[in-house]
PDB file of N, CA and C in Angstrom:
ATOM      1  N   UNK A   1     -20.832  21.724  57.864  1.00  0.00           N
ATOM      2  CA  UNK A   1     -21.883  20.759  58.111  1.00  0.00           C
ATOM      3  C   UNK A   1     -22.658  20.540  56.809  1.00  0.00           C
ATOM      4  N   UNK A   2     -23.152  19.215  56.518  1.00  0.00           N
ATOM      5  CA  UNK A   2     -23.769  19.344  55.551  1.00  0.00           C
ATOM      6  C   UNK A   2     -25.507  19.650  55.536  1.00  0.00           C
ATOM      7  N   UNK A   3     -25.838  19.972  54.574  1.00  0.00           N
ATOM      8  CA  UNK A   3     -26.961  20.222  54.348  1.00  0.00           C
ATOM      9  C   UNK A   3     -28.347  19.084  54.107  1.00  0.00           C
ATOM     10  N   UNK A   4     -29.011  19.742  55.027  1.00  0.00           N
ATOM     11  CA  UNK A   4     -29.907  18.269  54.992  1.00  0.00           C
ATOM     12  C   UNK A   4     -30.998  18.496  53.826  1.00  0.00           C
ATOM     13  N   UNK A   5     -31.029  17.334  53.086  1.00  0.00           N
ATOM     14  CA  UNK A   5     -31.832  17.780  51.911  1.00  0.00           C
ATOM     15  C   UNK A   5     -32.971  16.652  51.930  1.00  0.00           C
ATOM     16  N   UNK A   6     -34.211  17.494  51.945  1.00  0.00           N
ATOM     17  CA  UNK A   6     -35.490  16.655  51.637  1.00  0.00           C
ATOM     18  C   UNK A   6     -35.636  16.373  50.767  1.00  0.00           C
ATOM     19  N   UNK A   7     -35.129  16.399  49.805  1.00  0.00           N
ATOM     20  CA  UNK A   7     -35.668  16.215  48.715  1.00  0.00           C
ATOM     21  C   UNK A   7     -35.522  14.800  47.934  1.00  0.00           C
ATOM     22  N   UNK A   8     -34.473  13.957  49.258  1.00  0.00           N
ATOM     23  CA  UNK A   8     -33.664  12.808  48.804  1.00  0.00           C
ATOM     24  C   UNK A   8     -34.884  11.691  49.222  1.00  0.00           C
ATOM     25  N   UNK A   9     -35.059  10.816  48.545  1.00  0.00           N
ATOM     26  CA  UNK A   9     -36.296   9.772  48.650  1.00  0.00           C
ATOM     27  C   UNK A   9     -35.926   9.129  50.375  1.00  0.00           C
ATOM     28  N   UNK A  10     -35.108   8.894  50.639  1.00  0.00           N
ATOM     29  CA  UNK A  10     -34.864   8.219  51.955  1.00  0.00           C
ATOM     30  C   UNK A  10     -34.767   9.072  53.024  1.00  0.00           C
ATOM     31  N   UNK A  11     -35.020  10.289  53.372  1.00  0.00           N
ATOM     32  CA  UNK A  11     -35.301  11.429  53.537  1.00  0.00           C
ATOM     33  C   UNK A  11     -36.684  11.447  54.273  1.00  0.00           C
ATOM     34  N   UNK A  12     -37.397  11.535  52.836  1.00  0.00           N
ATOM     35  CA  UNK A  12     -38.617  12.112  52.774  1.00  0.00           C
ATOM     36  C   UNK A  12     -39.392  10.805  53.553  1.00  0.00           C
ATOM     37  N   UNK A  13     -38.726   9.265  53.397  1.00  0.00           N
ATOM     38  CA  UNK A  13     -39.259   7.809  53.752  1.00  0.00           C
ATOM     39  C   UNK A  13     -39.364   7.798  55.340  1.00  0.00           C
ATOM     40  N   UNK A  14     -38.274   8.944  55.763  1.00  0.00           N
ATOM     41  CA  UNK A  14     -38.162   8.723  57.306  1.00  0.00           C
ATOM     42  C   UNK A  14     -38.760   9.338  57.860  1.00  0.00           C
ATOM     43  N   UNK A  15     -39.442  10.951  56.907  1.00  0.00           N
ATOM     44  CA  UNK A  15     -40.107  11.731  58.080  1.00  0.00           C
ATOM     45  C   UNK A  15     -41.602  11.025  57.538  1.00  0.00           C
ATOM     46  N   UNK A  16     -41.762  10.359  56.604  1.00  0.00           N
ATOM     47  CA  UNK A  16     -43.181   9.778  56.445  1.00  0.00           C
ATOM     48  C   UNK A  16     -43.553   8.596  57.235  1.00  0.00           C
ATOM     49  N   UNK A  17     -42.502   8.337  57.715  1.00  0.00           N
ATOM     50  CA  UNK A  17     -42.324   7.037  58.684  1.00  0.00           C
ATOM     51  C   UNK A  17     -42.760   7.786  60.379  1.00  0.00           C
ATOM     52  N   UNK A  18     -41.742   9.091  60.584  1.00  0.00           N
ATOM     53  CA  UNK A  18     -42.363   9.728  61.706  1.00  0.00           C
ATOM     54  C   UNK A  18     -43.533  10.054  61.904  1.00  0.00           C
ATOM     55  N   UNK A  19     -43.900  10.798  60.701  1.00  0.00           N
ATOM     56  CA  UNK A  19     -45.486  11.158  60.694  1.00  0.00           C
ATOM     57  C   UNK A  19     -46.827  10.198  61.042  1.00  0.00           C
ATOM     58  N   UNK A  20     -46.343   8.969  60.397  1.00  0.00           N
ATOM     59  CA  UNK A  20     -47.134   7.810  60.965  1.00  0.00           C
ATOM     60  C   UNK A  20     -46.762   7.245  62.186  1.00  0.00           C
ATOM     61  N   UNK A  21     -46.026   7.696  62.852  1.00  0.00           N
ATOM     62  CA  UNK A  21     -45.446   6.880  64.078  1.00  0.00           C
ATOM     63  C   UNK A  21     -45.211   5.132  63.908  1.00  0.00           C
ATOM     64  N   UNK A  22     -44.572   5.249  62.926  1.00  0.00           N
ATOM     65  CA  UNK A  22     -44.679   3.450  62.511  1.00  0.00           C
ATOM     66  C   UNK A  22     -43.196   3.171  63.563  1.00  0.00           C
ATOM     67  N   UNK A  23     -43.339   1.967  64.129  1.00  0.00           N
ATOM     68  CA  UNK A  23     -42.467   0.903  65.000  1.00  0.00           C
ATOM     69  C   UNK A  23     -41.274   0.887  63.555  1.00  0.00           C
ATOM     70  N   UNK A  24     -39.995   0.940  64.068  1.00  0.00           N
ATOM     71  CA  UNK A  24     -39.267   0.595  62.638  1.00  0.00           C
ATOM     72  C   UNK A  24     -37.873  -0.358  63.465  1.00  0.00           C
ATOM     73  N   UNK A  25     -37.340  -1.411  63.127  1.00  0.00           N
ATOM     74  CA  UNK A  25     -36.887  -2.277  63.157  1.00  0.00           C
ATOM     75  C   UNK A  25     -34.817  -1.312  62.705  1.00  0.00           C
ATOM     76  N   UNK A  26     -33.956  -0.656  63.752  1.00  0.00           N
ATOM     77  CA  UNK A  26     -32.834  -0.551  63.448  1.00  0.00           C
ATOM     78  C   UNK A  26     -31.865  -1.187  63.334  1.00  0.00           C
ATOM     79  N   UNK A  27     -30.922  -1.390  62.086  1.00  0.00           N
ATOM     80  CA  UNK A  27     -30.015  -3.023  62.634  1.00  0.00           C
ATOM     81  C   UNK A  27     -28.646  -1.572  62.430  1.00  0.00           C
ATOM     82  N   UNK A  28     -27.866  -1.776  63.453  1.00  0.00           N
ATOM     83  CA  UNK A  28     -26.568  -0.864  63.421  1.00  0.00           C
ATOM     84  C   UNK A  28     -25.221  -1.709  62.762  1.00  0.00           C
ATOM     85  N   UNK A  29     -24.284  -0.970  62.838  1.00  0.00           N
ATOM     86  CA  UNK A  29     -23.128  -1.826  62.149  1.00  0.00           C
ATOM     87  C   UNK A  29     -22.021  -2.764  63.251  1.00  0.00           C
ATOM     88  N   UNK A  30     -23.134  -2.649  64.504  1.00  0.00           N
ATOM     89  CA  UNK A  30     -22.523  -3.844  65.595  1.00  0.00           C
ATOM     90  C   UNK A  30     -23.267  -5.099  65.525  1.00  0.00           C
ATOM     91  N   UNK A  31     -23.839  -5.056  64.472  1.00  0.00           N
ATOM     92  CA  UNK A  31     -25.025  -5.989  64.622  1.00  0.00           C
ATOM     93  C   UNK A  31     -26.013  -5.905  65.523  1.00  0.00           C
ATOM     94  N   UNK A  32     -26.122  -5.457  66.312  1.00  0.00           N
ATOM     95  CA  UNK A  32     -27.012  -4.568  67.425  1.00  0.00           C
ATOM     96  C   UNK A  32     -28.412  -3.835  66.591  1.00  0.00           C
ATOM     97  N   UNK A  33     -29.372  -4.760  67.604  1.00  0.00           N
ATOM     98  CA  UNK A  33     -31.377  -4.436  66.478  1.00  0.00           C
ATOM     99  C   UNK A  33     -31.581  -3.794  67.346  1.00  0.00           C
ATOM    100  N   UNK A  34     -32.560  -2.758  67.340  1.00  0.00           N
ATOM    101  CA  UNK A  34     -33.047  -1.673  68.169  1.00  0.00           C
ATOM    102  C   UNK A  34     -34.482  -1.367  67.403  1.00  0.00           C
ATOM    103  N   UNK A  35     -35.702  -1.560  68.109  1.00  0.00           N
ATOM    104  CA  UNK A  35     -37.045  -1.014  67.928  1.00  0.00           C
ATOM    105  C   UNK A  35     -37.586  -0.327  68.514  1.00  0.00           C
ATOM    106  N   UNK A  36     -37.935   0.624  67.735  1.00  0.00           N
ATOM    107  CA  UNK A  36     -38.803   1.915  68.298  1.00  0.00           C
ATOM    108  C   UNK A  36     -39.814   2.579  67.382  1.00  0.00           C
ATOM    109  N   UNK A  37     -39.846   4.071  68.223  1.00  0.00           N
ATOM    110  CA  UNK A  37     -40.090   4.914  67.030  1.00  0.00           C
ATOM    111  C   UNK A  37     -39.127   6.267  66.982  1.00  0.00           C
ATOM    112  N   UNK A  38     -39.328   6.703  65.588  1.00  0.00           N
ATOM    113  CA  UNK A  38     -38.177   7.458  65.065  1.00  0.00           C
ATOM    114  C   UNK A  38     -39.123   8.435  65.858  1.00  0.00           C
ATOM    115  N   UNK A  39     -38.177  10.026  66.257  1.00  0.00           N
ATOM    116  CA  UNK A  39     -38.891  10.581  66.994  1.00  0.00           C
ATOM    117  C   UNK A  39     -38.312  11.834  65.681  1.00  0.00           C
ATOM    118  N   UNK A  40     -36.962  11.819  65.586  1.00  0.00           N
ATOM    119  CA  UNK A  40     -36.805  13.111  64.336  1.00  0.00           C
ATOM    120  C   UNK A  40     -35.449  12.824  63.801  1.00  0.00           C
ATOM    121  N   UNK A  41     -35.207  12.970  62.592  1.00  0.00           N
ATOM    122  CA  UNK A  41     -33.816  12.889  61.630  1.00  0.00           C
ATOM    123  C   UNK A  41     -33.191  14.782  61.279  1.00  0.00           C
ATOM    124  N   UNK A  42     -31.583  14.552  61.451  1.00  0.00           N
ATOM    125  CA  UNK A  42     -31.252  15.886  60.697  1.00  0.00           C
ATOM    126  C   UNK A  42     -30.372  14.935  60.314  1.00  0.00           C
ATOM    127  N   UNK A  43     -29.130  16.187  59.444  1.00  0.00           N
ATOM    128  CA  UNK A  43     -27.833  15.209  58.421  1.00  0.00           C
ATOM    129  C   UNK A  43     -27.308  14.296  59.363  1.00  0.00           C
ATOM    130  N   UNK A  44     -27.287  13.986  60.730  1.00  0.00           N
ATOM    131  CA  UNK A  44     -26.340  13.746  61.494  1.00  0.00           C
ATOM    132  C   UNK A  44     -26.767  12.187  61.879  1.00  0.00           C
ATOM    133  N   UNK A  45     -28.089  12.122  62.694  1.00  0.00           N
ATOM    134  CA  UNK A  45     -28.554  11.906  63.214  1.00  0.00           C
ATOM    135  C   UNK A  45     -30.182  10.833  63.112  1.00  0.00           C
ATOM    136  N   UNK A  46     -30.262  10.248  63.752  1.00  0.00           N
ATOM    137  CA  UNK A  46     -31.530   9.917  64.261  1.00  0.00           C
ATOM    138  C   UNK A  46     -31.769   9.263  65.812  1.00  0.00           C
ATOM    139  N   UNK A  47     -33.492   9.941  65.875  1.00  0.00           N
ATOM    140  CA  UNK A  47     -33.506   9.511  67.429  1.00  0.00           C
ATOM    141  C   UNK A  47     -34.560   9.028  67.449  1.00  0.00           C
ATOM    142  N   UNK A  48     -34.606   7.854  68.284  1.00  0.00           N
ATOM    143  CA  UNK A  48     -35.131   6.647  68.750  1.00  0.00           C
ATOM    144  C   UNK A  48     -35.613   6.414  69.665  1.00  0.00           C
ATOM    145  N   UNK A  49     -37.136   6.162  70.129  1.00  0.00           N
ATOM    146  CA  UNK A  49     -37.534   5.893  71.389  1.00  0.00           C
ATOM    147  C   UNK A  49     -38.210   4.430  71.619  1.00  0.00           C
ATOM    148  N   UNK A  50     -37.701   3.519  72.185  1.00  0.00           N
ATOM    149  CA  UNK A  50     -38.825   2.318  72.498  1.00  0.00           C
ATOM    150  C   UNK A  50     -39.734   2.352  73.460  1.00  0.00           C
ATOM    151  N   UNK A  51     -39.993   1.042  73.391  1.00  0.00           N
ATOM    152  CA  UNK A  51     -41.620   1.030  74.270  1.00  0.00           C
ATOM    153  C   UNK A  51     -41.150   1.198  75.723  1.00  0.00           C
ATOM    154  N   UNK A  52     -40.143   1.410  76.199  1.00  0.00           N
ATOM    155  CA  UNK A  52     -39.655   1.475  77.513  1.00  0.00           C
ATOM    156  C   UNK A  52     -39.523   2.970  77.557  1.00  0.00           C
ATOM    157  N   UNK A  53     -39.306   3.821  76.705  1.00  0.00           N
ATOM    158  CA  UNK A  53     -39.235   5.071  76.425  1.00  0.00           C
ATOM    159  C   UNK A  53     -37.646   5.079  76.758  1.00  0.00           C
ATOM    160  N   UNK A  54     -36.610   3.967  76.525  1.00  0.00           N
ATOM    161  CA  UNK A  54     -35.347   4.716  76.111  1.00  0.00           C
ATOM    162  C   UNK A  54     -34.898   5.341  75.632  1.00  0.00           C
ATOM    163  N   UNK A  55     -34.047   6.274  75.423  1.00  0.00           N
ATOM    164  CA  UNK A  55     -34.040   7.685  74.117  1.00  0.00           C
ATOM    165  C   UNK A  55     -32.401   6.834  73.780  1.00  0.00           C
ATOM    166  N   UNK A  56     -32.774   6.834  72.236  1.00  0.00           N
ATOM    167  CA  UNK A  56     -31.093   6.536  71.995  1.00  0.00           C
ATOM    168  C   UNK A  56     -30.589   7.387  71.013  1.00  0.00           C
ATOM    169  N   UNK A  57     -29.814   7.845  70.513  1.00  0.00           N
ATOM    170  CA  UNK A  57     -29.571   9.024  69.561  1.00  0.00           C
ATOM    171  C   UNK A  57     -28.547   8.517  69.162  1.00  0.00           C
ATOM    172  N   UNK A  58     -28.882   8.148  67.270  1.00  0.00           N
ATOM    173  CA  UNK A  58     -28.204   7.228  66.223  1.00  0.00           C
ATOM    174  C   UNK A  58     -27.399   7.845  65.237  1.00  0.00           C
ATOM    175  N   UNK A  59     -26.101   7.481  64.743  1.00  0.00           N
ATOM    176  CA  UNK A  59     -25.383   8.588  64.291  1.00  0.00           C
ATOM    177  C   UNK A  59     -25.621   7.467  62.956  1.00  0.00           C
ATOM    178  N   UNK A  60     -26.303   8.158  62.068  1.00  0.00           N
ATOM    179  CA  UNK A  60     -26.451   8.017  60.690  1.00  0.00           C
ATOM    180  C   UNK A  60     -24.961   6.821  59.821  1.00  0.00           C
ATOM    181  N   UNK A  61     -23.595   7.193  60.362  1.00  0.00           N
ATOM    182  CA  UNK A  61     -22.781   6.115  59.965  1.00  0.00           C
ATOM    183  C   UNK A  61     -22.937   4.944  60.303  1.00  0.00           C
ATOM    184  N   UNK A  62     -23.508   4.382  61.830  1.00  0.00           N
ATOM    185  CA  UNK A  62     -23.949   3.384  62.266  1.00  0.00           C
ATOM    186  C   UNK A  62     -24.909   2.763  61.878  1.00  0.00           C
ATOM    187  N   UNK A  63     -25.865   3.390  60.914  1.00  0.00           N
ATOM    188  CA  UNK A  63     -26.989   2.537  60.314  1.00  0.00           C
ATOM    189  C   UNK A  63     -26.842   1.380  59.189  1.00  0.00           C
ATOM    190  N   UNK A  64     -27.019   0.284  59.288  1.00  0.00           N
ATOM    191  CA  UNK A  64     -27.260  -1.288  58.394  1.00  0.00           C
ATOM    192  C   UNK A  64     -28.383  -0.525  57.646  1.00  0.00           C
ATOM    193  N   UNK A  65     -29.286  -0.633  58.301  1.00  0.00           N
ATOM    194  CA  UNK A  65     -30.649  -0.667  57.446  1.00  0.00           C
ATOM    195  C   UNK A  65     -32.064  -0.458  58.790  1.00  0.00           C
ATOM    196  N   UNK A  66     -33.068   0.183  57.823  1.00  0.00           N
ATOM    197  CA  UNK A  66     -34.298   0.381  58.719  1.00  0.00           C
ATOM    198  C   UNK A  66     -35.440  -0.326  58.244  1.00  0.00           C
ATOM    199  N   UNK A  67     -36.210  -0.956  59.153  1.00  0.00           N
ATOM    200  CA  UNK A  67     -37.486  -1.611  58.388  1.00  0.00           C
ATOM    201  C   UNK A  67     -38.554  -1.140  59.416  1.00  0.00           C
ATOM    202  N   UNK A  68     -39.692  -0.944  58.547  1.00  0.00           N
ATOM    203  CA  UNK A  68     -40.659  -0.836  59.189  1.00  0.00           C
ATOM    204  C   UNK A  68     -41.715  -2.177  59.641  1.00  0.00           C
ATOM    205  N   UNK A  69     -41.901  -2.136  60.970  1.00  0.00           N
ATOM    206  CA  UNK A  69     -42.956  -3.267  60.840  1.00  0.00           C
ATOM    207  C   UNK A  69     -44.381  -2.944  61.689  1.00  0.00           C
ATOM    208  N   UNK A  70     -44.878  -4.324  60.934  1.00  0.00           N
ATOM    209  CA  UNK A  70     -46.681  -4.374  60.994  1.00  0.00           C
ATOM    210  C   UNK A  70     -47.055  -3.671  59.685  1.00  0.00           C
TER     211      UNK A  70
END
């Protein structure tokens, strides 16, 4: 398994993103957008809750890109 390293700027962007509970905008590689909030990242992973409180759990290869909004 690999090692999850904080020390990597995009890393450190996501748990500063958790810490603020900021809304962040997911686009996956189905083209498929998903908004929530990040709830926690390891090497694998991220998990996702929206305002409906769906839990979706995102496998890091599937990620386009993350934006934060507001």
């Amino acid at each position: 398994m690999a090692e999850f390293d904080t020390g990597i700027p995009s890393v450190r962007l996501v748990q500063q993103w958790i810490k603020e509970k900021k809304q962040i905008e997911v686009k996956l590689s189905t083209d498929e957008v998903l908004l929530g909030n990040i709830i926690w990242q390891d090497p694998q992973c991220l998990y996702l809750i929206d305002d409906s409180q769906q839990n979706t759990l995102i496998w890091r290869q599937a990620l386009v890109c993350l934006k934060p909004q507001g």
